[in-house]
C-alpha atoms as a PDB file:
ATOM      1  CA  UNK A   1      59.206  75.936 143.401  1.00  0.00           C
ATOM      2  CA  UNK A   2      56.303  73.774 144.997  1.00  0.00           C
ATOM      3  CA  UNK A   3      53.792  72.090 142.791  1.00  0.00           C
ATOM      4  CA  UNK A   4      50.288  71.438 144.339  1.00  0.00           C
ATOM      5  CA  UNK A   5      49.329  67.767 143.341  1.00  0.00           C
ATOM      6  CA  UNK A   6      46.010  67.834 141.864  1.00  0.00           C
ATOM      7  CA  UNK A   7      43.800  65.143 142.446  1.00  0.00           C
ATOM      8  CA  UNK A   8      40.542  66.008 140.335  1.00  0.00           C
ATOM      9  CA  UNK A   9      39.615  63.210 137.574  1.00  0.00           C
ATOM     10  CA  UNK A  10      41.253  64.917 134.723  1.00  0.00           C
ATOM     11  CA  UNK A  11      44.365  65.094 135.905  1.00  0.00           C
ATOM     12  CA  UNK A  12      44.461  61.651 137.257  1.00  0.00           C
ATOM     13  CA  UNK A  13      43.490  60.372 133.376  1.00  0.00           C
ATOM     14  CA  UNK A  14      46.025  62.275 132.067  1.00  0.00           C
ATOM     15  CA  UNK A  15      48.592  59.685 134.267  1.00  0.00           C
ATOM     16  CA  UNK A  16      46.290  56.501 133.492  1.00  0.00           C
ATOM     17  CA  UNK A  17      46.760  57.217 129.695  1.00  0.00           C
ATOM     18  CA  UNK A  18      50.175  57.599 129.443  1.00  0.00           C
ATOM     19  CA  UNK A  19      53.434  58.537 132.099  1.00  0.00           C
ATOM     20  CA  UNK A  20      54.468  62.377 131.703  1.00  0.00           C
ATOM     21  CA  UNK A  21      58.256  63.096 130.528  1.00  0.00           C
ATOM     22  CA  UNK A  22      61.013  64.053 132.499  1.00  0.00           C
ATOM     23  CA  UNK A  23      63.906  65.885 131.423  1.00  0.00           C
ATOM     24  CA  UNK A  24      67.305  63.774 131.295  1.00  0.00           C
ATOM     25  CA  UNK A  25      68.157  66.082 134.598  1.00  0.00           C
ATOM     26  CA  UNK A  26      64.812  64.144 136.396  1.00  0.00           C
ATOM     27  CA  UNK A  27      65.760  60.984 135.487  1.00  0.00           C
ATOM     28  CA  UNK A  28      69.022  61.790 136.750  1.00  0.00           C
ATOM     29  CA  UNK A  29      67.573  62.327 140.255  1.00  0.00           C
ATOM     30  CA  UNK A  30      64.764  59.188 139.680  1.00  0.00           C
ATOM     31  CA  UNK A  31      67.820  57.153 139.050  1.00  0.00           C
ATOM     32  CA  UNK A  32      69.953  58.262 141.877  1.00  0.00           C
ATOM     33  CA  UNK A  33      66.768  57.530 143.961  1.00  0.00           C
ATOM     34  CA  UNK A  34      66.845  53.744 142.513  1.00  0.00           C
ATOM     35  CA  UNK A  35      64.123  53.935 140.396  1.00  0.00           C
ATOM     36  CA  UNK A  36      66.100  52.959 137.220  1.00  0.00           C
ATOM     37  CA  UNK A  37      64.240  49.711 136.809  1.00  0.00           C
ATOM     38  CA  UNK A  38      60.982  51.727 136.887  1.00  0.00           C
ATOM     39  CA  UNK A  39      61.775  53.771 133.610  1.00  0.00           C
ATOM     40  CA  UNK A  40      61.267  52.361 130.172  1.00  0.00           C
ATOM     41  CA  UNK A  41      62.889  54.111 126.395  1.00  0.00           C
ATOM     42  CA  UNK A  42      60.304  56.254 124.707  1.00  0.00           C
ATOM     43  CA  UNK A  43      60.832  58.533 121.488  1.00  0.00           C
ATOM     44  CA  UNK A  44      59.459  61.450 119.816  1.00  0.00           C
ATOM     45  CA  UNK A  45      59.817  62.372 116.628  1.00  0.00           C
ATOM     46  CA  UNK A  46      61.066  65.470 115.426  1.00  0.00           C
ATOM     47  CA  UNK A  47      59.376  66.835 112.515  1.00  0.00           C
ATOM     48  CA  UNK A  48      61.389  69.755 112.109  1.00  0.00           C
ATOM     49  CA  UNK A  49      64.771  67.836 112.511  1.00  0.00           C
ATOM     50  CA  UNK A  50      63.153  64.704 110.564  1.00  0.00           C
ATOM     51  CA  UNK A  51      64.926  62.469 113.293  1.00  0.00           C
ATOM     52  CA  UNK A  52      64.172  60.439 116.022  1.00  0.00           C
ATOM     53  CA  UNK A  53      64.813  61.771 119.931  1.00  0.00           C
ATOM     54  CA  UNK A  54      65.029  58.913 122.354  1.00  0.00           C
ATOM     55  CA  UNK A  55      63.456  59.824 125.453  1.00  0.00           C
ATOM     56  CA  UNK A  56      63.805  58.012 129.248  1.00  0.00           C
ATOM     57  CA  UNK A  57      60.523  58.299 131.010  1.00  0.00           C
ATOM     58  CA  UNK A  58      58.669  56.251 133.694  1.00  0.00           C
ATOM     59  CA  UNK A  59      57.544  53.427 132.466  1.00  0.00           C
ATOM     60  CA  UNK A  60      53.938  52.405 131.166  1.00  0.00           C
ATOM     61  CA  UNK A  61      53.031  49.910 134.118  1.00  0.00           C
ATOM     62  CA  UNK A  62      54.127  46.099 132.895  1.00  0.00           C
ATOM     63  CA  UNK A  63      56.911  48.127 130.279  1.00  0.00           C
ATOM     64  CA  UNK A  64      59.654  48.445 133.016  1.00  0.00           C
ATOM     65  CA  UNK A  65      63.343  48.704 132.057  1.00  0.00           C
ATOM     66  CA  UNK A  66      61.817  47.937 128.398  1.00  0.00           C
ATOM     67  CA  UNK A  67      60.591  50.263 125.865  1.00  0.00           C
ATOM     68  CA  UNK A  68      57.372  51.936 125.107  1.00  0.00           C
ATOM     69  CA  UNK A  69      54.800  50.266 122.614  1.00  0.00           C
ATOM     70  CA  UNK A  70      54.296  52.049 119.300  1.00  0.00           C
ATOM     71  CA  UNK A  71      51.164  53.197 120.442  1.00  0.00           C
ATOM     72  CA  UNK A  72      52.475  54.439 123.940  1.00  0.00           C
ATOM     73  CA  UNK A  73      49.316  54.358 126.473  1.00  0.00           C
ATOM     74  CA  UNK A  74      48.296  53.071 129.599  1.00  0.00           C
ATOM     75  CA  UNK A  75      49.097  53.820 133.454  1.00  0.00           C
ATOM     76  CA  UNK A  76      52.145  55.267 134.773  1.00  0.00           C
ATOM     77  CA  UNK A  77      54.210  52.750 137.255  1.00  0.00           C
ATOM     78  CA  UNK A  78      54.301  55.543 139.398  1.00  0.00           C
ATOM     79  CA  UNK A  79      50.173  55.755 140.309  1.00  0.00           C
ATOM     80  CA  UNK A  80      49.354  54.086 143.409  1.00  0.00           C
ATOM     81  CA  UNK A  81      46.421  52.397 144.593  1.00  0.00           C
ATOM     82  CA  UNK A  82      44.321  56.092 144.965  1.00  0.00           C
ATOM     83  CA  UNK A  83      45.961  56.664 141.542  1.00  0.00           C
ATOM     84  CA  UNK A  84      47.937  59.980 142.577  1.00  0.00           C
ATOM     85  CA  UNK A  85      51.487  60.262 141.951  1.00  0.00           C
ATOM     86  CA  UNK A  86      53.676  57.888 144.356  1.00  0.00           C
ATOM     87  CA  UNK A  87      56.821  60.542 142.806  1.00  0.00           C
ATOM     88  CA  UNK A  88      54.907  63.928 143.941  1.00  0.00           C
ATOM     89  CA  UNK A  89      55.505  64.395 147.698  1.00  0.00           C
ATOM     90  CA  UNK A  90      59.160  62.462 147.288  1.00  0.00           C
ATOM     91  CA  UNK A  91      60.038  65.919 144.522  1.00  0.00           C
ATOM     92  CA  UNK A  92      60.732  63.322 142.061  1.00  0.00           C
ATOM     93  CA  UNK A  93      57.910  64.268 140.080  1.00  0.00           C
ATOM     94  CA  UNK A  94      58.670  64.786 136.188  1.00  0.00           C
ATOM     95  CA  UNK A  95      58.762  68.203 134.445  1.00  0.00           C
ATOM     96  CA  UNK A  96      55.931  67.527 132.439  1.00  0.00           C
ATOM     97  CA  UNK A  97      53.967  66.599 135.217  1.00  0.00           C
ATOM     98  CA  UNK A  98      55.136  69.389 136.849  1.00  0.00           C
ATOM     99  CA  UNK A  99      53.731  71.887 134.622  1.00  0.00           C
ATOM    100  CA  UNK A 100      50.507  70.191 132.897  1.00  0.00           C
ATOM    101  CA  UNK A 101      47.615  71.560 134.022  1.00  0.00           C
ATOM    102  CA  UNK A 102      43.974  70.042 133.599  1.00  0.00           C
ATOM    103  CA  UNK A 103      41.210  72.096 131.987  1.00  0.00           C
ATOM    104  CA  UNK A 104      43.297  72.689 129.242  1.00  0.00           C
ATOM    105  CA  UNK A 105      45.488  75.166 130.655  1.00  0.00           C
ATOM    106  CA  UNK A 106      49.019  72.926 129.671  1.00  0.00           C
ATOM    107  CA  UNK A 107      51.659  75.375 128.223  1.00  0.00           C
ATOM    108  CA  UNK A 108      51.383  74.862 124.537  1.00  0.00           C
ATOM    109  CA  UNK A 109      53.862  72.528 123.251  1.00  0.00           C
ATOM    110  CA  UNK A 110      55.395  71.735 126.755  1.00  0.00           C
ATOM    111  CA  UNK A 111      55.520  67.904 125.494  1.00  0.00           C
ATOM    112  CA  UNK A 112      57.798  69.031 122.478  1.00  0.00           C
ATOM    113  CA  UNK A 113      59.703  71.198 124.679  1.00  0.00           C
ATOM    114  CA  UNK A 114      60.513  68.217 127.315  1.00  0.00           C
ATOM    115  CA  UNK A 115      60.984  66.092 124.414  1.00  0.00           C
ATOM    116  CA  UNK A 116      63.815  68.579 122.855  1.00  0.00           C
ATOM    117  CA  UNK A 117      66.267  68.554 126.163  1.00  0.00           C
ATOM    118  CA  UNK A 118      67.176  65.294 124.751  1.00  0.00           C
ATOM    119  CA  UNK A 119      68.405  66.045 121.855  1.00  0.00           C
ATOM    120  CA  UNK A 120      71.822  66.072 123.135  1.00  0.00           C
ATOM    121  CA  UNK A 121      75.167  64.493 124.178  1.00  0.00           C
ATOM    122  CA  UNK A 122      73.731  64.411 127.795  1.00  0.00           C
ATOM    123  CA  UNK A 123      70.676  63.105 127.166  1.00  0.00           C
ATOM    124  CA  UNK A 124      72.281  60.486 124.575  1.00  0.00           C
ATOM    125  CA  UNK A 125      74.792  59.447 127.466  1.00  0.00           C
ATOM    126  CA  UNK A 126      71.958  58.496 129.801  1.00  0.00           C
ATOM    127  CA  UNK A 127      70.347  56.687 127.961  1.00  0.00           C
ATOM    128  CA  UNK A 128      73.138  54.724 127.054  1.00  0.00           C
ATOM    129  CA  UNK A 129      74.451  54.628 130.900  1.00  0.00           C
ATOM    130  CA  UNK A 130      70.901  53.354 131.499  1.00  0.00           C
ATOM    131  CA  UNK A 131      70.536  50.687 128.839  1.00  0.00           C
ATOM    132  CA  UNK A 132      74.337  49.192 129.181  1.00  0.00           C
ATOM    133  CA  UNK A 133      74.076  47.858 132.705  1.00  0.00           C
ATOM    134  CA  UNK A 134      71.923  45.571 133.243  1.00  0.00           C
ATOM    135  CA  UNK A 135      70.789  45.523 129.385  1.00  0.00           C
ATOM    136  CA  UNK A 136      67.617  47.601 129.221  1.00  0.00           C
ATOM    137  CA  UNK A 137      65.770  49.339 126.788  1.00  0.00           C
ATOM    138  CA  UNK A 138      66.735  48.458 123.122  1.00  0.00           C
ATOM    139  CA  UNK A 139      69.779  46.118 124.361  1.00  0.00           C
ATOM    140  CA  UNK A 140      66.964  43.719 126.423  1.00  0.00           C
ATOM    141  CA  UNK A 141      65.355  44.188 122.839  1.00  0.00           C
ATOM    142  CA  UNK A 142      68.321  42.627 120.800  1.00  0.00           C
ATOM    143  CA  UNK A 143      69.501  40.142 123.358  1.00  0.00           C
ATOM    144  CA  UNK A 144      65.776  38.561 123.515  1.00  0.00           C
ATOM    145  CA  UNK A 145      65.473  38.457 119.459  1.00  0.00           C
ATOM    146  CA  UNK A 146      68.332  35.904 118.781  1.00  0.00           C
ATOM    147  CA  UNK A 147      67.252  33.308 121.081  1.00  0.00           C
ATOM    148  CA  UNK A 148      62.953  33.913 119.390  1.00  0.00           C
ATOM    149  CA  UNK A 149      64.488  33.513 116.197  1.00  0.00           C
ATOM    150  CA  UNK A 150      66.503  30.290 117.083  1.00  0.00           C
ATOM    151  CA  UNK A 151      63.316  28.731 118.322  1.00  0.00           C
ATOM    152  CA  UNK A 152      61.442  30.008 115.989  1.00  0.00           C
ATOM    153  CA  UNK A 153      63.687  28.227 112.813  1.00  0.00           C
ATOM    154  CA  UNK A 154      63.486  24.967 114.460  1.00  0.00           C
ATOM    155  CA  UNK A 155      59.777  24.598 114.838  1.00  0.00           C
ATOM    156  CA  UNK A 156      59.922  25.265 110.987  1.00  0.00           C
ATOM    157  CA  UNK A 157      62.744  22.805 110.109  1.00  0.00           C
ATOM    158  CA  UNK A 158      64.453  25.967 108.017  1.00  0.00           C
ATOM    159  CA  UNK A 159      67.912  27.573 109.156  1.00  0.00           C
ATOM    160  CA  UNK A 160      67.883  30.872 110.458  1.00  0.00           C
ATOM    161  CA  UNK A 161      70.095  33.503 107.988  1.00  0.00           C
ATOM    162  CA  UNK A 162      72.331  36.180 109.442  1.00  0.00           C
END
């Protein structure tokens, strides 16, 4: 299937407000392409399920290999300097991309849908894959924290509890 790359204003604020979600079989290929250091972990919550679905996506720009920000927004690492998608021509380009459409003609629900093929043991297994080596993700997270804290509890003179 070819997707035509739109380049009208709406569609180019839909990629400076947030980066659109892949399915764990895209990031498979943005991976094999060596762009693992340009994703970042985001998650979406599953009402329905009342759990949390961890989600690898390209990364807000400045959020590489780290995770998203509870309030997820701002540009996609992916826009270039005419702010069009550097993944489009290379067929790299997420699902979600893929299919969102400006003038409000996005399938209804097509976020939730991408968001549900990763509620799974192969979705769960790249992410881990991804995180383990080098730490990313929520590993960066936890190896960062110890060393904060340690600084942080001898500025104040008090020992740090574990």
């Amino acid at each position: 299937m070819t997707f035509t790359a739109c380049a009208c204003d709406e569609c180019q604020a839909m990629c400076q407000r947030r980066p659109c979600w892949p399915t764990p079989a895209d990031v498979q290929r943005l991976i094999t392409a060596g762009y693992a250091d340009r994703l970042m972990l985001d998650w979406w919550f599953d009402r329905e399920q009342n759990k949390t679905i961890y989600i690898l996506t390209p990364a807000i720009a400045g959020r590489e290999s780290g995770e998203a920000p509870a309030n997820p927004s701002g540009p996609c690492t992916f826009l270039d300097e005419n702010n069009l998608c550097r993944l489009h021509d290379l067929d790299l380009k997420p699902t979600e991309g893929q299919l969102a459409l400006c003038h409000n003609r996005t399938p209804d629900g097509l976020h939730e849908q991408i968001g549900q093929t990763w509620n799974g043991d192969e979705g769960r297994t790249l992410i881990d894959r991804w995180e383990a080596h080098p730490p990313r993700g929520r590993r960066l997270t936890l190896i960062a924290q110890p060393a904060r804290r340690r600084s942080s509890a001898r500025v104040s003179g008090k020992q740090s509890r574990k």
